[in-house]
N, C-alpha and C. Protein backbone atom coordinates (compact mmCIF):
# COMPACT_ATOMS: atom_id res chain seq x y z
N UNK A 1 -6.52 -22.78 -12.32
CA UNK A 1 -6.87 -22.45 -10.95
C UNK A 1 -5.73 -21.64 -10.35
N UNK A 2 -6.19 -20.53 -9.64
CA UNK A 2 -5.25 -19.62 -9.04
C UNK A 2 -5.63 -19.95 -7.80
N UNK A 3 -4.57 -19.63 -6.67
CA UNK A 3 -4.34 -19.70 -4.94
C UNK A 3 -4.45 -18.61 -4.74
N UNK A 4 -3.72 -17.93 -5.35
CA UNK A 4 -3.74 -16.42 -5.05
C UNK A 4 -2.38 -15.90 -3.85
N UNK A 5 -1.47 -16.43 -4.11
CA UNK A 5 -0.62 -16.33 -3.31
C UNK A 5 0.45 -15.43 -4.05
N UNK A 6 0.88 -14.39 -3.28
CA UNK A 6 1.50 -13.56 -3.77
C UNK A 6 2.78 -12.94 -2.87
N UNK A 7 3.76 -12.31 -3.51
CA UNK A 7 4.77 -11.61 -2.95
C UNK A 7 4.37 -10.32 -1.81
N UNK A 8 5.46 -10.22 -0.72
CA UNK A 8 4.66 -9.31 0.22
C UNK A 8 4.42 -8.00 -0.46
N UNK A 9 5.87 -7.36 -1.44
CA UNK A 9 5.44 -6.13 -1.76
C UNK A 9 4.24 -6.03 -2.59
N UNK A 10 3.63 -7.34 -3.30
CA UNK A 10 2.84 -7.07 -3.85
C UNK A 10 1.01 -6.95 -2.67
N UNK A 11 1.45 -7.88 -1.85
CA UNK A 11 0.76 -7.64 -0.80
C UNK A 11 0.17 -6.79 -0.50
N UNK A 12 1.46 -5.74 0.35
CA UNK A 12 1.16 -4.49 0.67
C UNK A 12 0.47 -3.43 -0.46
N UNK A 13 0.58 -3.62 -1.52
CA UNK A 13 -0.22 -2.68 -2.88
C UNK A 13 -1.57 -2.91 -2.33
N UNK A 14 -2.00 -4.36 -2.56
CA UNK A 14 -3.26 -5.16 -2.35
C UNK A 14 -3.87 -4.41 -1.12
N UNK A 15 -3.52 -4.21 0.09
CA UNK A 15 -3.98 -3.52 1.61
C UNK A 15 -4.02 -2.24 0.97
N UNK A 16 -3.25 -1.75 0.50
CA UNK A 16 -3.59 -0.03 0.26
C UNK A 16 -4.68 0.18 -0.82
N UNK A 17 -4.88 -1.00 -1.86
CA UNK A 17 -6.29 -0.57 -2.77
C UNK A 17 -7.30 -0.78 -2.10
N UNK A 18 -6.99 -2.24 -1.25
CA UNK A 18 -8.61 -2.12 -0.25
C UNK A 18 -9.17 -1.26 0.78
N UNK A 19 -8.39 -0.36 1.05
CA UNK A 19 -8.10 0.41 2.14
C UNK A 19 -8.89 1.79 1.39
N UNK A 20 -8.08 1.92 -0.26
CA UNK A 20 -8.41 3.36 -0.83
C UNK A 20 -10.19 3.42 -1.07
N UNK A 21 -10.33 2.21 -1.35
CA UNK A 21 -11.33 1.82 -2.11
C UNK A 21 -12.85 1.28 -1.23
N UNK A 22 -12.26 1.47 0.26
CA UNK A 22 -13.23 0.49 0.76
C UNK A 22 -13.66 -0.26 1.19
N UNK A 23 -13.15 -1.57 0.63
CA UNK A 23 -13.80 -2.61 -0.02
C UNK A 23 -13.61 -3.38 1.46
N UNK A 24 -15.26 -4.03 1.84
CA UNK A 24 -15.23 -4.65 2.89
C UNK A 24 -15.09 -6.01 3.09
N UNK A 25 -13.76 -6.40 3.35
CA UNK A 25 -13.60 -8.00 2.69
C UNK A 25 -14.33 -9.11 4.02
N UNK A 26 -15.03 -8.52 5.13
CA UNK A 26 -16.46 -9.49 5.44
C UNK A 26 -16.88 -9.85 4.65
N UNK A 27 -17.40 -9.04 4.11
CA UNK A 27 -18.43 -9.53 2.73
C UNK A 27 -18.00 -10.21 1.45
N UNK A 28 -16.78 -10.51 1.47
CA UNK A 28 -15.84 -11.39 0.25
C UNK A 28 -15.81 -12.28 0.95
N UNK A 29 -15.19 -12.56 2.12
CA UNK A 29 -14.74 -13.74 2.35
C UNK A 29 -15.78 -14.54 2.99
N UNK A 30 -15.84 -15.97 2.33
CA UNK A 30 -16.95 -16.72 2.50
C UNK A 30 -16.70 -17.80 3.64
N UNK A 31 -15.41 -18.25 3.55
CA UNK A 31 -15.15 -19.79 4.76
C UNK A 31 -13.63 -18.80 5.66
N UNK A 32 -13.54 -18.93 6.69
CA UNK A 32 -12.32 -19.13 7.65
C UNK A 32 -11.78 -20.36 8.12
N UNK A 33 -10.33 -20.12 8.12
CA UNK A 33 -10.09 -21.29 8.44
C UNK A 33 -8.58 -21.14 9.29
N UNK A 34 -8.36 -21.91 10.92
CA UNK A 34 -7.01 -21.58 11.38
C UNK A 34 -6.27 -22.52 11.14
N UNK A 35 -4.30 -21.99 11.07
CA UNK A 35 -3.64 -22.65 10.41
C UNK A 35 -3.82 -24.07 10.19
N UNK A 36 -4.07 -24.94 11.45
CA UNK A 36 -4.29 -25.66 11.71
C UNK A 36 -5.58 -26.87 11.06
N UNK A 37 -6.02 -26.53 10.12
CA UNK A 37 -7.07 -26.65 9.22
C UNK A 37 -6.83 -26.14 7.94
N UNK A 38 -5.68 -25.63 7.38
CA UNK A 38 -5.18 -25.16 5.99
C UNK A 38 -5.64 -26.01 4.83
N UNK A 39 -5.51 -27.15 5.20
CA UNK A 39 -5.73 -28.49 4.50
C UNK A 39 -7.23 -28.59 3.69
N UNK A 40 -8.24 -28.49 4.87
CA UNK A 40 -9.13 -28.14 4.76
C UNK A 40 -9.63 -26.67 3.53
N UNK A 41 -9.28 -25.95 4.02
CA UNK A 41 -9.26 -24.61 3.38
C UNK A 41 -8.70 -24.99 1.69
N UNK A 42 -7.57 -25.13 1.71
CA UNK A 42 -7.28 -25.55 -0.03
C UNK A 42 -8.04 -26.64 0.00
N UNK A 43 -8.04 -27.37 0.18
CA UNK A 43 -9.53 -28.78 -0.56
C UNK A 43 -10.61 -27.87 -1.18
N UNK A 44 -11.08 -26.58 0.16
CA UNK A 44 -12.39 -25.68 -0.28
C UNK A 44 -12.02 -25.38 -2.00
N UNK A 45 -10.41 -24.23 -1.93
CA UNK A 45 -10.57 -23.95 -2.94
C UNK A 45 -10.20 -24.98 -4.41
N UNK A 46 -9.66 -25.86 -3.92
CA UNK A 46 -9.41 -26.86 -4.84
C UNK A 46 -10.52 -26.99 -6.05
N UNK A 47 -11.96 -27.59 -5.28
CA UNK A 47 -13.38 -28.00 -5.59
C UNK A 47 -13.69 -26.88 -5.91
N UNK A 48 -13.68 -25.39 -5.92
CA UNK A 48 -14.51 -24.42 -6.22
C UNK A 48 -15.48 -24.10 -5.16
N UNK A 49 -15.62 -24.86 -4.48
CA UNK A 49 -16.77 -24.52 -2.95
C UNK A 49 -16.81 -23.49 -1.95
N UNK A 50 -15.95 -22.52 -2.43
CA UNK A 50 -16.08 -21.64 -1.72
C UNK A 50 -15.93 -19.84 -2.49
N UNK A 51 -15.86 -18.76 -1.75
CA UNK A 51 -15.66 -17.70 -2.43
C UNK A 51 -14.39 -17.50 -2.31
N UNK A 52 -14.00 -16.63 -0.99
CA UNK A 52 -12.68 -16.18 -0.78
C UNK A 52 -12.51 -17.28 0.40
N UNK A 53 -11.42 -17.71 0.81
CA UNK A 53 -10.75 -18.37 1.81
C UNK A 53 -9.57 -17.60 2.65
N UNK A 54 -9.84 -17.56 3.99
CA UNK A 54 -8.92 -16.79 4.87
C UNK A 54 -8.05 -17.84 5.98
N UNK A 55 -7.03 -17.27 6.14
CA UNK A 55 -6.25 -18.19 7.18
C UNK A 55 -6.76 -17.26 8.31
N UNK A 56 -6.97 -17.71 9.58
CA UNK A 56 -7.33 -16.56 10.61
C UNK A 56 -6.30 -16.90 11.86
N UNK A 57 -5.62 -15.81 12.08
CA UNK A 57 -4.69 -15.69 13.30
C UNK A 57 -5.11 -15.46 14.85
N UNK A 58 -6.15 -14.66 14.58
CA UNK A 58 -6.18 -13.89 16.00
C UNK A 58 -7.71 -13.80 16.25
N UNK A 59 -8.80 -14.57 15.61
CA UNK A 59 -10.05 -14.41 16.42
C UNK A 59 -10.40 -15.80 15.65
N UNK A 60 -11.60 -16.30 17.12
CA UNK A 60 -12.31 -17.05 16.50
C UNK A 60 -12.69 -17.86 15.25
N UNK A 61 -12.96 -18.91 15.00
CA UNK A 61 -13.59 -19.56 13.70
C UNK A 61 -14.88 -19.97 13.79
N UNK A 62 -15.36 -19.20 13.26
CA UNK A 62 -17.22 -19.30 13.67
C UNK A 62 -17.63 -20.61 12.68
């Protein structure tokens, strides 16, 4: 099982392929979750129950 947690410079690569490429990560990411609920969020990916998992800073958690 991968987290997917990575180094910033590698980060920043990651924003510039999605950026070159497109790729609309609405449509990847399946659950949100604010810091405050992280817990939550890894349990998701723990179990496999989810697709992509996002920490969300600055809008809403629908």
């Amino acid at each position: 099982m991968a987290l997917g947690i990575m180094s910033i410079w590698r980060m920043e690569e990651l924003v510039k392929r999605i950026a070159r490429l497109e790729i609309h990560l609405n449509k990847l990411v399946t659950h949100k979750f604010t810091l405050e609920h992280c817990s939550k969020a890894y349990a998701r990916i723990v179990i496999g129950k989810c697709g992509k998992v996002a920490a969300v800073f600055d809008e809403k958690v629908k």
